[in-house]
Protein backbone atom coordinates (compact mmCIF):
# COMPACT_ATOMS: atom_id res chain seq x y z
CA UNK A 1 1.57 10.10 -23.52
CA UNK A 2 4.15 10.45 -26.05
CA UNK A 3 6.88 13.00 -25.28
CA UNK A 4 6.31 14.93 -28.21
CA UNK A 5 2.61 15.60 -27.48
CA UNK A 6 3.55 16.20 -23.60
CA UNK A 7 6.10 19.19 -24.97
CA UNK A 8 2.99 20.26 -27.29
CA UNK A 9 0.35 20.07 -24.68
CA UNK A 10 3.02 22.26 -22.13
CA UNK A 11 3.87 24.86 -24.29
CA UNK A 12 -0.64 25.12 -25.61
CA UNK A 13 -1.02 25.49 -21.48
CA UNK A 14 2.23 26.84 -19.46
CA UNK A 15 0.37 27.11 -16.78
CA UNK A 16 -1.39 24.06 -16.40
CA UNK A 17 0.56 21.95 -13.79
CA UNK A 18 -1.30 18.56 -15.38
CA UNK A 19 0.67 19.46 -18.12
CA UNK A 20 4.50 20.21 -15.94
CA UNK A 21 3.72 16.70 -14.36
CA UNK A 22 3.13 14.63 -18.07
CA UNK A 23 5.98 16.31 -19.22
CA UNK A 24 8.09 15.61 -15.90
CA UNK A 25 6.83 11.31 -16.15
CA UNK A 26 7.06 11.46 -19.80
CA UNK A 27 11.29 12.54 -18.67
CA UNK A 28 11.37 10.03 -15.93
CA UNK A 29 9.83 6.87 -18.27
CA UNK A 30 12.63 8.06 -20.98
CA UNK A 31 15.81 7.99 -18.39
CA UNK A 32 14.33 4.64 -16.89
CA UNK A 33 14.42 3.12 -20.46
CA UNK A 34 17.53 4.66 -21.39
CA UNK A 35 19.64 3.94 -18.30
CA UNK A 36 20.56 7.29 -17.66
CA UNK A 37 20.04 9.80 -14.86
CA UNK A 38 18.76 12.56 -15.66
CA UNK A 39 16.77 14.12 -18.83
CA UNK A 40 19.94 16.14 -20.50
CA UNK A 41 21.86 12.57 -20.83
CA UNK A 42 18.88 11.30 -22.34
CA UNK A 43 18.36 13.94 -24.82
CA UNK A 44 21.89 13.55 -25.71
CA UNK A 45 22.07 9.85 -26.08
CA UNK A 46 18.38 9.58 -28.12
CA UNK A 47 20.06 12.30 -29.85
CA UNK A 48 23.00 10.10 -31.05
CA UNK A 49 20.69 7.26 -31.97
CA UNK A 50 18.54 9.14 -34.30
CA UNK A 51 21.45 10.54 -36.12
CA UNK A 52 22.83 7.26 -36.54
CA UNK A 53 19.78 5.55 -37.60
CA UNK A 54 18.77 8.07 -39.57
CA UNK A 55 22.11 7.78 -41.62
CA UNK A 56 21.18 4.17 -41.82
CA UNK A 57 18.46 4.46 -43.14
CA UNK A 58 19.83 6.98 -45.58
CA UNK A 59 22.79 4.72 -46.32
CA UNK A 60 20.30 1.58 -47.67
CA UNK A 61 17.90 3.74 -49.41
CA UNK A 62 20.79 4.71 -51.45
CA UNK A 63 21.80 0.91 -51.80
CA UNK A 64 18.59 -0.13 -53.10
CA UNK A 65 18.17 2.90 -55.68
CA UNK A 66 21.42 1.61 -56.98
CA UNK A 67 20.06 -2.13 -56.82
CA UNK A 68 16.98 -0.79 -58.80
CA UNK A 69 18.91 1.06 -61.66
CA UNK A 70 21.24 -1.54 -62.31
């Protein structure tokens, strides 16, 4: 289950504990994949990337308007 949805589905239900434990493996899958320890350094780091992809992907979007006007 994606994160996203498992943060969704925990916050519909607080009290469901199916929904503690997808959140809790959804955590534990993300640290595993991210070589870090524990779910704050993940956060932070997938925090970093999407800034820095995201001003990427900003960066050539501008590129290619100016490729397109020229």
């Amino acid at each position: 289950m994606p994160h996203r949805s498992a943060w969704t589905a925990l916050l519909r239900e607080p009290a469901n504990p199916l929904s503690y434990r997808r959140l809790d493996d959804d955590a534990c899958a993300l640290c595993v994949l991210m070589g870090q320890r524990n779910a704050a350094d993940v956060v932070a780091q997938a925090e970093k990337l999407l800034a820095r992809t995201t001003a990427e992907k900003g960066r050539r979007r501008a590129g290619h308007a100016r490729t397109l006007i020229s």
